[in-house]
Protein backbone atom coordinates (compact mmCIF):
# COMPACT_ATOMS: atom_id res chain seq x y z
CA UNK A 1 0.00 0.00 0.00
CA UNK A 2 1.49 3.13 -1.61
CA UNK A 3 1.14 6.87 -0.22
CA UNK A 4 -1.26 8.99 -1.86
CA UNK A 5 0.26 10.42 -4.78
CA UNK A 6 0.80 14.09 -5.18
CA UNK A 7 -1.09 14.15 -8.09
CA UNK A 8 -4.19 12.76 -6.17
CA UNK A 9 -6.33 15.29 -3.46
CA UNK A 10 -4.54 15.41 -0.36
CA UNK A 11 -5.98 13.27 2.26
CA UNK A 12 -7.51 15.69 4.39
CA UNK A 13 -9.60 16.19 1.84
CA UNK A 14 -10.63 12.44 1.54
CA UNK A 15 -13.22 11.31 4.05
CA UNK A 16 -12.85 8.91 7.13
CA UNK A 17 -14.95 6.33 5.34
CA UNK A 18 -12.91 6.65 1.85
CA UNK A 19 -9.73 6.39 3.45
CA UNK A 20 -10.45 3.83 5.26
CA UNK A 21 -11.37 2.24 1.92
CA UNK A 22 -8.79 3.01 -0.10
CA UNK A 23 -5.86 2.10 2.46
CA UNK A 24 -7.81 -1.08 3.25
CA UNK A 25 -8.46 -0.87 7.00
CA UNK A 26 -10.87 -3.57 8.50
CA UNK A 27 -12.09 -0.93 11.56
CA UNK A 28 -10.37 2.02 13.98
CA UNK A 29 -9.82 -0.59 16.89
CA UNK A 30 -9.19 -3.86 14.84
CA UNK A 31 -6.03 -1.87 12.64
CA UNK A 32 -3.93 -3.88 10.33
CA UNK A 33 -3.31 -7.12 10.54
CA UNK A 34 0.60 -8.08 11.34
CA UNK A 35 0.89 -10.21 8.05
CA UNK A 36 -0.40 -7.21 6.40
CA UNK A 37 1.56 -4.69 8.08
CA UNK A 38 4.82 -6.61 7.54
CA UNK A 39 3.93 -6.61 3.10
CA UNK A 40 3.37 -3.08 3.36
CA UNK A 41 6.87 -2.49 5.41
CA UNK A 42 8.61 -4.51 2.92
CA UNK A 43 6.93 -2.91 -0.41
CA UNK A 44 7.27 1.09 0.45
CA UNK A 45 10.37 0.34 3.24
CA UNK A 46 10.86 1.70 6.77
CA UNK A 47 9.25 5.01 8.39
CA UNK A 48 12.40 6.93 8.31
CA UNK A 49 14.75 9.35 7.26
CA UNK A 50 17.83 8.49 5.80
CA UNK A 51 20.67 10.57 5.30
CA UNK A 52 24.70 10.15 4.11
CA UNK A 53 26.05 13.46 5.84
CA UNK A 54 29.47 14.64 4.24
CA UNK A 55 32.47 14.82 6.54
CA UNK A 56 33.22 18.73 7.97
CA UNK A 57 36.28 18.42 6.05
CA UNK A 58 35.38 17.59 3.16
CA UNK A 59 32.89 20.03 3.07
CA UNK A 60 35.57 22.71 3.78
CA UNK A 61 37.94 21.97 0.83
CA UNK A 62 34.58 21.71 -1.25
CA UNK A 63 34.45 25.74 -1.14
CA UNK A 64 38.27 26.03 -2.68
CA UNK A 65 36.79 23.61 -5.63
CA UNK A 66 35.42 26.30 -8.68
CA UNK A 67 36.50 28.48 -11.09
CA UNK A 68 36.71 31.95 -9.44
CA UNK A 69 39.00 30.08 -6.51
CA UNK A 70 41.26 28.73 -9.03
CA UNK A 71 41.55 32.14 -10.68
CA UNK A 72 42.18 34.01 -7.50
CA UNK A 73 44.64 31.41 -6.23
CA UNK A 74 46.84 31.95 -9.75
CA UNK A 75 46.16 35.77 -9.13
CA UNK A 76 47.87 35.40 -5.64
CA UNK A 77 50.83 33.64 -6.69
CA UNK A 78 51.51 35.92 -9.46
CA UNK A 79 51.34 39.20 -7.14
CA UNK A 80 53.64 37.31 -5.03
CA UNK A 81 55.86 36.83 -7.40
CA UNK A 82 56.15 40.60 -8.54
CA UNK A 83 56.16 41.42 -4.95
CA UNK A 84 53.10 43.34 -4.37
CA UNK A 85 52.73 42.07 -0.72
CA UNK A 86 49.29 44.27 -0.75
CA UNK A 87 47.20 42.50 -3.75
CA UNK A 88 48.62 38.90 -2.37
CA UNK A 89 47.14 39.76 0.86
CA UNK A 90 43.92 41.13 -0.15
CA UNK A 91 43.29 38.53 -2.87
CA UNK A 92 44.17 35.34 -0.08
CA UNK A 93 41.94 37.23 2.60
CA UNK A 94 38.79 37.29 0.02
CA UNK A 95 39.61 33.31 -0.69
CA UNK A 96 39.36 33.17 3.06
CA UNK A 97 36.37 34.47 3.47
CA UNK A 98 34.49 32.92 1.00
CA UNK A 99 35.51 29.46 2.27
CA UNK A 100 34.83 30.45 5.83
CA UNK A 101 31.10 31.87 4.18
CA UNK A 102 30.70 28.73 2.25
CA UNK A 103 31.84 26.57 4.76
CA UNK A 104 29.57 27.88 7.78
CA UNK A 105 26.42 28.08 5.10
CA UNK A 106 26.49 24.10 3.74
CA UNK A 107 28.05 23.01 7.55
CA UNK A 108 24.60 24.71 8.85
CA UNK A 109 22.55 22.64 6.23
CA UNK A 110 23.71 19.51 6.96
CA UNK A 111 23.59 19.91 10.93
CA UNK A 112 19.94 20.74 10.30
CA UNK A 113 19.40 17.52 8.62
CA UNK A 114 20.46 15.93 11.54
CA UNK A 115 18.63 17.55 13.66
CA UNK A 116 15.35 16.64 12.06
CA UNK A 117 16.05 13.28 12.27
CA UNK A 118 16.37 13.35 15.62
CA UNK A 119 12.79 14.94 15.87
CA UNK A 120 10.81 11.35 14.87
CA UNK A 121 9.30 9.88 17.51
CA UNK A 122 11.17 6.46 18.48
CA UNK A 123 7.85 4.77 19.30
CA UNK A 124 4.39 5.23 18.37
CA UNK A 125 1.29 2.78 19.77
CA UNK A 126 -1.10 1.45 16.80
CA UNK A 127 -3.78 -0.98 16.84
CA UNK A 128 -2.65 -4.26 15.22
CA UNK A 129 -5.08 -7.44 14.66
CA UNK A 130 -7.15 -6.03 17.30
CA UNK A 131 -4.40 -4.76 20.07
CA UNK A 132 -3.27 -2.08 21.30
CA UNK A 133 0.91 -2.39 21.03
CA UNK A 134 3.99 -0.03 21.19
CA UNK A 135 6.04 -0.67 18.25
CA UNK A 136 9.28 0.86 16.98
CA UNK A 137 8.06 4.17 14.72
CA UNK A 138 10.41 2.68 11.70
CA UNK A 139 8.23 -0.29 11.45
CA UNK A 140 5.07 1.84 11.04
CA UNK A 141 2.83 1.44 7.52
CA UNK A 142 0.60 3.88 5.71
CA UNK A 143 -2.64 2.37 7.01
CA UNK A 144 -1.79 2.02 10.34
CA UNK A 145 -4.14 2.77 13.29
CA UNK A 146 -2.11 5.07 15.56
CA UNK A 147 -3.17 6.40 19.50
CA UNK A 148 -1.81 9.99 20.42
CA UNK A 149 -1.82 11.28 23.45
CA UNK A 150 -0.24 14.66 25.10
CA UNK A 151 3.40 14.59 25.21
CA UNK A 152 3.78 11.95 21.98
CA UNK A 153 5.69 13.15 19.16
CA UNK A 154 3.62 12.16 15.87
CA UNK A 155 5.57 9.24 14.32
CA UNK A 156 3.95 10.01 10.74
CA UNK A 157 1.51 11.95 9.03
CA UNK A 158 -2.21 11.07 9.83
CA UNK A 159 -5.49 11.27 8.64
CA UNK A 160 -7.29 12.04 12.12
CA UNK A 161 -10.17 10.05 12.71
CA UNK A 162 -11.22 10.07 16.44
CA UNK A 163 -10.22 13.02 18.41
CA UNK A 164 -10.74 14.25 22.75
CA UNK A 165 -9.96 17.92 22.93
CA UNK A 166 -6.50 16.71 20.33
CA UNK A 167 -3.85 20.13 20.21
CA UNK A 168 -0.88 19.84 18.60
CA UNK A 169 2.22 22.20 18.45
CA UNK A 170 3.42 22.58 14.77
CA UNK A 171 6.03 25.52 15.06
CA UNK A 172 8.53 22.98 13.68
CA UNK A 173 6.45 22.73 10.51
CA UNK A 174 4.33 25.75 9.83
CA UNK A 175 6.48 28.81 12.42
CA UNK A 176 2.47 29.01 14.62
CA UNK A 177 3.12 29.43 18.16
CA UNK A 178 0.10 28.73 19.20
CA UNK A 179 -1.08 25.03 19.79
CA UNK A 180 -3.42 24.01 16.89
CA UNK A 181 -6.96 22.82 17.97
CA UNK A 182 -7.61 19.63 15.73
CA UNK A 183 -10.23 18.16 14.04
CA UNK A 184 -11.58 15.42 12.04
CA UNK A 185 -13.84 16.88 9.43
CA UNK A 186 -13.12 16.93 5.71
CA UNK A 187 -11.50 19.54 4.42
CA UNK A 188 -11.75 21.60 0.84
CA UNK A 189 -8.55 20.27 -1.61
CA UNK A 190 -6.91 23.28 -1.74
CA UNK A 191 -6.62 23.98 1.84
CA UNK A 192 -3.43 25.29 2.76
CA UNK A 193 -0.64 22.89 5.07
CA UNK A 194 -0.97 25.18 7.93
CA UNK A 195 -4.93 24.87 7.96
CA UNK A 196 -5.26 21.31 7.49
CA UNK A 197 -6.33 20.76 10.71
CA UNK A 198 -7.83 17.21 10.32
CA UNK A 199 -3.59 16.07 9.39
CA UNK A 200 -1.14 15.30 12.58
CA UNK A 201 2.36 15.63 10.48
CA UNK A 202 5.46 13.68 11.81
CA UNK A 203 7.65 15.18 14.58
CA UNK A 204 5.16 17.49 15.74
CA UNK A 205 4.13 17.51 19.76
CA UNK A 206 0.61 16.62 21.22
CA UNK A 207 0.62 19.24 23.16
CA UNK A 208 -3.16 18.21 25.40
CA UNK A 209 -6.18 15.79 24.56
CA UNK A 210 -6.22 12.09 22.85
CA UNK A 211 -6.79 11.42 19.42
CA UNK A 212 -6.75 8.23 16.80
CA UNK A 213 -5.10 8.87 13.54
CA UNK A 214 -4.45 6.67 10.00
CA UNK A 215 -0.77 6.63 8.96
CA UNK A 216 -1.49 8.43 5.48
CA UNK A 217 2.30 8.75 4.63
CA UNK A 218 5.72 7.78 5.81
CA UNK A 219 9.85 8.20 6.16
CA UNK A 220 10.55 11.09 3.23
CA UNK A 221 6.92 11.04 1.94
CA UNK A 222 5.86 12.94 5.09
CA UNK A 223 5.63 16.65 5.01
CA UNK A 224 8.52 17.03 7.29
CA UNK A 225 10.34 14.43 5.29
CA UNK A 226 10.28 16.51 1.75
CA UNK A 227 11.92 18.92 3.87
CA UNK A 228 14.86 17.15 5.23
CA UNK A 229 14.96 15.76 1.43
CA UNK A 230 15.09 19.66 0.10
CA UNK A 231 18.05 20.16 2.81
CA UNK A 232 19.55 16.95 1.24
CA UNK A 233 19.48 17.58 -1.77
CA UNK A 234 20.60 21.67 -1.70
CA UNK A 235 23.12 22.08 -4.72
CA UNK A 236 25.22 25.13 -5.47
CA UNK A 237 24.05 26.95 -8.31
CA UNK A 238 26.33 29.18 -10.35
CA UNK A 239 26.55 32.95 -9.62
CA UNK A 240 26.21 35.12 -12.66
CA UNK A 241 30.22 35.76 -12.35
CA UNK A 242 30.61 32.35 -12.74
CA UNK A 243 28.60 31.75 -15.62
């Protein structure tokens, strides 16, 4: 069982009875059934976020590796050579700089990438052939039946379905300060990400109340996944001077 395409409505905008349809659930308190849950593990793989972060140092002699580098660098040894102490210096101190700039700006980007990681919830309680378990959040499946209660961390994105007096803190996700009140009614397709209020999105905090949710996506197909996948996959883009 796939995530719902991007090309398809989002699923707040699907109701409780289509979902549960379309993502093959038996019932809220029966779930998925472990022989189930275990096909849909091994088809779409493991609710996480994976990541290959490059070594500081290599990320530091990245910055000395284009063009306007190599130019300056034959620029320096050629004032040094006529002796004009002043240009060498200037010319080294701007190479400096823009390693030190470079440097700081993809070293920041990576250690973010970490630290989102670090955000998913290590365990997350779902109803499985009719129990009520703790499992490890990795081995969660879109279709899942998971329990949230205040102080959880949401181990995926869910379709709420069930919900007592449910807030949920999403300043890591949409900047609002202010606990979100939730909800389980149907929402228009085009409603924004920050006013989908029916959708608990991975690594955000219950912050009071109970609810019941259906795994809708997980690992990098979660909202807060595409972002650590936009950090990941940042590339340098040439500055006019370059091109």
């Amino acid at each position: 069982m796939e995530e719902v395409p991007d090309s398809q409505p989002p699923a707040s905008a699907h109701s409780i009875k289509d979902l549960q349809q379309s993502l093959q659930v038996p019932s809220l308190n029966h779930g998925l059934s472990n022989e189930e849950a275990a096909k849909r593990l091994k088809a779409n793989g493991p609710n996480s976020i994976e990541s290959h972060p490059t070594p500081k140092w290599l990320i530091f002699l990245r910055q000395f590796n284009n063009l306007i580098i190599y130019i300056l660098i034959i620029a320096a040894i050629l004032t040094t050579v006529i002796g004009d102490v002043t240009d060498t210096s200037v010319i080294v101190l701007v190479i400096i700089i823009n390693a030190a700039i470079g440097y700081y700006q993809e070293s920041n980007a990576s250690d973010s990438l970490e630290k989102i990681k670090k955000m998913l919830a290590p365990e997350a309680t779902v109803y499985r052939d009719g129990e009520r378990l703790d499992i490890p959040s990795a081995n969660l499946v879109v279709g899942d039946v998971v329990f949230l209660e205040a102080g959880d961390n949401v181990p995926a994105d869910l379709r709420l379905v069930d919900i007592d007096n449910l807030t949920i803190q999403e300043a890591v996700l949409t900047g609002e300060a202010n606990s979100v009140i939730k909800t389980t009614a149907t929402l228009p397709a085009d409603t924004p990400l920050a006013d989908q209020s029916n959708i608990a999105f991975a690594s955000t905090a219950v912050a009071g109340g109970s609810g019941i949710g259906i795994v809708v996506a997980t690992g990098h197909h979660t909202e807060f996944g595409k972002i650590s996948q936009a950090v990941s996959d940042v590339r340098k883009g040439r500055s006019p001077m370059m091109r």
